[in-house]
Every structure is written in structure tokens, then in C-alpha cells.
C-alpha atoms as a PDB file:
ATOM      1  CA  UNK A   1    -149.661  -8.885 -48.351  1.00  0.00           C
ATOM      2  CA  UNK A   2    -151.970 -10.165 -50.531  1.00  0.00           C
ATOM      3  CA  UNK A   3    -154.684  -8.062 -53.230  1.00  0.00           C
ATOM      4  CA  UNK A   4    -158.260  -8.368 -52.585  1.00  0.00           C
ATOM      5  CA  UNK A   5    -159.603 -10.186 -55.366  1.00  0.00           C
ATOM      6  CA  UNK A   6    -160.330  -7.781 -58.754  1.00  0.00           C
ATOM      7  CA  UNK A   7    -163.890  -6.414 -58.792  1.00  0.00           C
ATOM      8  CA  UNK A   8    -164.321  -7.113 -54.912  1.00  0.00           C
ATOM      9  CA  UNK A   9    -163.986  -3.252 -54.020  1.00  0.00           C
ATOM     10  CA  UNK A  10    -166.304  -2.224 -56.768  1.00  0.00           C
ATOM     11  CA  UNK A  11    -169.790  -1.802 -55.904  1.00  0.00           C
ATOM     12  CA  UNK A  12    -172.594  -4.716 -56.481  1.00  0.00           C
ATOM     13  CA  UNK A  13    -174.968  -7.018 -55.567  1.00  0.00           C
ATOM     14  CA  UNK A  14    -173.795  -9.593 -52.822  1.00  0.00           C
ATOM     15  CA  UNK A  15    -175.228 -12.257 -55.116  1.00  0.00           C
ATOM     16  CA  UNK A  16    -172.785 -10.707 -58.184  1.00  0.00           C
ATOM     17  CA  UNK A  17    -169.484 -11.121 -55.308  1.00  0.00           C
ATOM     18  CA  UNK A  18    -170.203 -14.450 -54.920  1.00  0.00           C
ATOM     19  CA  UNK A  19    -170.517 -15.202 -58.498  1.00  0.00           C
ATOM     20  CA  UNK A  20    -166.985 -12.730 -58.895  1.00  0.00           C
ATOM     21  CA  UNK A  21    -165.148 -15.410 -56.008  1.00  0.00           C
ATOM     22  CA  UNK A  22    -166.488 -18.312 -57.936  1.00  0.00           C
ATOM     23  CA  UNK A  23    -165.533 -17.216 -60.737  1.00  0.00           C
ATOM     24  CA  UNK A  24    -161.721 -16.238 -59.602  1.00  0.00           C
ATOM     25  CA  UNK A  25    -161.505 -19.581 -57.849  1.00  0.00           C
ATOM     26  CA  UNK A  26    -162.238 -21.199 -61.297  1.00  0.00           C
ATOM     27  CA  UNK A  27    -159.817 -19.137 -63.299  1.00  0.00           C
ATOM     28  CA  UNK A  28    -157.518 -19.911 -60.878  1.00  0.00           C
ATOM     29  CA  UNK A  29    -157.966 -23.870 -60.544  1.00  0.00           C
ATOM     30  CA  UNK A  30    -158.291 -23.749 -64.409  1.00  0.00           C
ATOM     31  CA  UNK A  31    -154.840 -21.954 -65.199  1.00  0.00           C
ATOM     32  CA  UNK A  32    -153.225 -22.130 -62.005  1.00  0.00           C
ATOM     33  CA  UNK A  33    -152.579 -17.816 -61.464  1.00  0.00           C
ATOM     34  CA  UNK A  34    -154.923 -15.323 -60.632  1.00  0.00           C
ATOM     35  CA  UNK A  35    -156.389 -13.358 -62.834  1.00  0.00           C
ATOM     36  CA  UNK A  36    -155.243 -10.156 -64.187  1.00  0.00           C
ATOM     37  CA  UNK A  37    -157.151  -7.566 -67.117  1.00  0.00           C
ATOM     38  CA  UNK A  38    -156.655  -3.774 -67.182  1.00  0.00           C
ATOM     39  CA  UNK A  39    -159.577  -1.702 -65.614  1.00  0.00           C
ATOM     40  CA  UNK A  40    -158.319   1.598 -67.075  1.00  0.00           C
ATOM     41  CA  UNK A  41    -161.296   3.705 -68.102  1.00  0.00           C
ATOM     42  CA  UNK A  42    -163.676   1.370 -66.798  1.00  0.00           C
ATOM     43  CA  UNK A  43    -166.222   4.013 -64.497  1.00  0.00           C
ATOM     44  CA  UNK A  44    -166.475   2.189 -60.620  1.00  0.00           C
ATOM     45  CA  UNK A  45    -170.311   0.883 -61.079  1.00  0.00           C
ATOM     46  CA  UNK A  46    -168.924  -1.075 -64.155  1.00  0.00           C
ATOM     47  CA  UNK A  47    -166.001  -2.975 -62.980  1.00  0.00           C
ATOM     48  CA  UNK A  48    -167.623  -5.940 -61.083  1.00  0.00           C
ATOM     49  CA  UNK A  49    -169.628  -6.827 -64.327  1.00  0.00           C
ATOM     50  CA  UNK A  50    -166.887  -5.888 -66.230  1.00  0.00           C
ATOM     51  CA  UNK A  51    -164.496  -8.311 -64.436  1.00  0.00           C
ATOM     52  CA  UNK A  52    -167.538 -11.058 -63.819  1.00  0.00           C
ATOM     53  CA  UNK A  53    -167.669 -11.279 -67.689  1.00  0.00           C
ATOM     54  CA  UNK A  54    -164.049 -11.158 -68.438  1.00  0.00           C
ATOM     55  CA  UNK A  55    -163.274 -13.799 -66.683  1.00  0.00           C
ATOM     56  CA  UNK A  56    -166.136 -16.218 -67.756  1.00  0.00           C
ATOM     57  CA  UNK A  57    -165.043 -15.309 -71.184  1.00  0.00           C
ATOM     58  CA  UNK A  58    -161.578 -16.366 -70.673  1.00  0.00           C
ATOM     59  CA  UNK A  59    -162.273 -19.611 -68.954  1.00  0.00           C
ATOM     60  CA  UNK A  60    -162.881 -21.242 -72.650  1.00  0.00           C
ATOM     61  CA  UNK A  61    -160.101 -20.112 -73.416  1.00  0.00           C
ATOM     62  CA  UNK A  62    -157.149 -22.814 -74.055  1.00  0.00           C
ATOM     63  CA  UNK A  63    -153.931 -22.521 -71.602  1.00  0.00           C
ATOM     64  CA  UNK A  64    -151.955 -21.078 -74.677  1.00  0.00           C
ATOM     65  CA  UNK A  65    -154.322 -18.749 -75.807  1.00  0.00           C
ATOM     66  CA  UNK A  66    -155.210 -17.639 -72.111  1.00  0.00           C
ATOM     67  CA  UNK A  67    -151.295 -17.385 -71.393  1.00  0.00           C
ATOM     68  CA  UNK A  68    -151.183 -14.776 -74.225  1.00  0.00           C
ATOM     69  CA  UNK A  69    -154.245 -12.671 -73.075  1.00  0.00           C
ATOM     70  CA  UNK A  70    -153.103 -12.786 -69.967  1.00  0.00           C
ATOM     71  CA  UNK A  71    -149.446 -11.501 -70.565  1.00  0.00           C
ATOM     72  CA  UNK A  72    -151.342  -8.610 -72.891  1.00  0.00           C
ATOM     73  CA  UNK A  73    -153.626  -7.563 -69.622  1.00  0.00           C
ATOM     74  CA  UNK A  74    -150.102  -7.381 -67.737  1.00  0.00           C
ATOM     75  CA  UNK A  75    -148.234  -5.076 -70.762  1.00  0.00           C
ATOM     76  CA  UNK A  76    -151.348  -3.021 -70.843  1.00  0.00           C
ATOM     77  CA  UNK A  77    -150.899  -2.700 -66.859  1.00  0.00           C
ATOM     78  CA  UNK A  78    -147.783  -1.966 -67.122  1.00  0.00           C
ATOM     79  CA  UNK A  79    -147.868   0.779 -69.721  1.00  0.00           C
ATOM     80  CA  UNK A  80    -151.082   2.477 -68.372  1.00  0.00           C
ATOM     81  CA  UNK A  81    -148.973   2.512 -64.514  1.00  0.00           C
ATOM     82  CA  UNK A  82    -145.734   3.852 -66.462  1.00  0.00           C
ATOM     83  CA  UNK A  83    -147.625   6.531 -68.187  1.00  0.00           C
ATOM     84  CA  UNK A  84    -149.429   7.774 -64.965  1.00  0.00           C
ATOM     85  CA  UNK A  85    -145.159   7.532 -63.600  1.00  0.00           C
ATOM     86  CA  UNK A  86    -143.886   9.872 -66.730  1.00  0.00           C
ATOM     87  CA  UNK A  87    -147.529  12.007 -66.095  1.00  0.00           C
ATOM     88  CA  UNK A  88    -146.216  13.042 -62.262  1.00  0.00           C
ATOM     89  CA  UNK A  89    -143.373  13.418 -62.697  1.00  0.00           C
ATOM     90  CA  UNK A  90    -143.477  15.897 -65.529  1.00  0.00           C
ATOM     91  CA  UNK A  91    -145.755  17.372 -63.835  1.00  0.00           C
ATOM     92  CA  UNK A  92    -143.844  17.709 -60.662  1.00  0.00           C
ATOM     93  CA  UNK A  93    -140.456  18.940 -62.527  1.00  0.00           C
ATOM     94  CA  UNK A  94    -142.734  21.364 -64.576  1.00  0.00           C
ATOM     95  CA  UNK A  95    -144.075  22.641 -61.044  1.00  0.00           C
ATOM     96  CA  UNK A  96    -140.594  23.362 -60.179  1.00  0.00           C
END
């Protein structure tokens, strides 16, 4: 099943979600993948702009450069998801 969009949960202006699909659809015609950045520590009220400009930074970026950034985003992802992993369950097993 597909994700909603990044930033389309987070609370905003309907004028800023339009701007936020807009703004995916270009990233994605642009570099041909959705796009991904880590969220971790942004606070809920901040994410839409936080996203919004993200993106619109990125799109002058070149496809190399972009493909780098964009493979960083995903390590960060992946690191921030495997600590929360090792977090539970040493938590868990020191519940035990």
C-alpha cells in the first residue's frame, strides 16, 4: 500500500499542502523517486515547512549530487529506525 506523501499528515495551511504535492510531483518528475529526508526531532507543527523547504532546496540540486543526499536521508532513516529497534528491545529484555 502506498505512503501518504511526507508532510501531508502534519498540520498546515491547505494553501502550504498544495504547494507540499507540487512540490513532491516536481521532485519526483525531476529525479524520477519520491522523496525521502529524516524528520527525527523535527516537533509536528514544523514538518510541513520543514519538508516544503527541503525539497525546493534539493530540486537545484544535480541528479548526482541529489542521488547522494538522498541515499544519506535513507542511512539516517535507517539508523534512527534501528536505534529505536536496539531501544525496545533492551528495554523489553531488561523488563524481564
Amino acid at each position: 500500500m502506498p505512503q501518504p506523501l511526507l508532510g501531508m499528515r502534519a498540520p498546515g495551511s491547505q494553501a502550504a499542502h498544495t504547494a507540499l504535492r507540487a512540490a513532491h510531483a516536481a521532485y519526483e518528475a525531476r529525479f524520477g523517486h519520491v522523496f525521502v529526508v529524516c524528520l527525527e526531532g523535527v516537533e509536528p507543527e514544523e514538518m510541513l515547512d520543514t519538508v516544503l523547504t527541503s525539497i525546493r532546496t534539493r530540486l537545484a540540486n544535480d541528479l548526482d549530487e541529489e542521488r547522494l543526499v538522498a541515499a544519506d536521508e535513507l542511512r539516517r532513516i535507517a539508523l534512527m529506525r534501528l536505534a529505536h529497534l536496539v531501544a525496545r528491545h533492551s528495554a523489553e529484555a531488561g523488563a524481564r
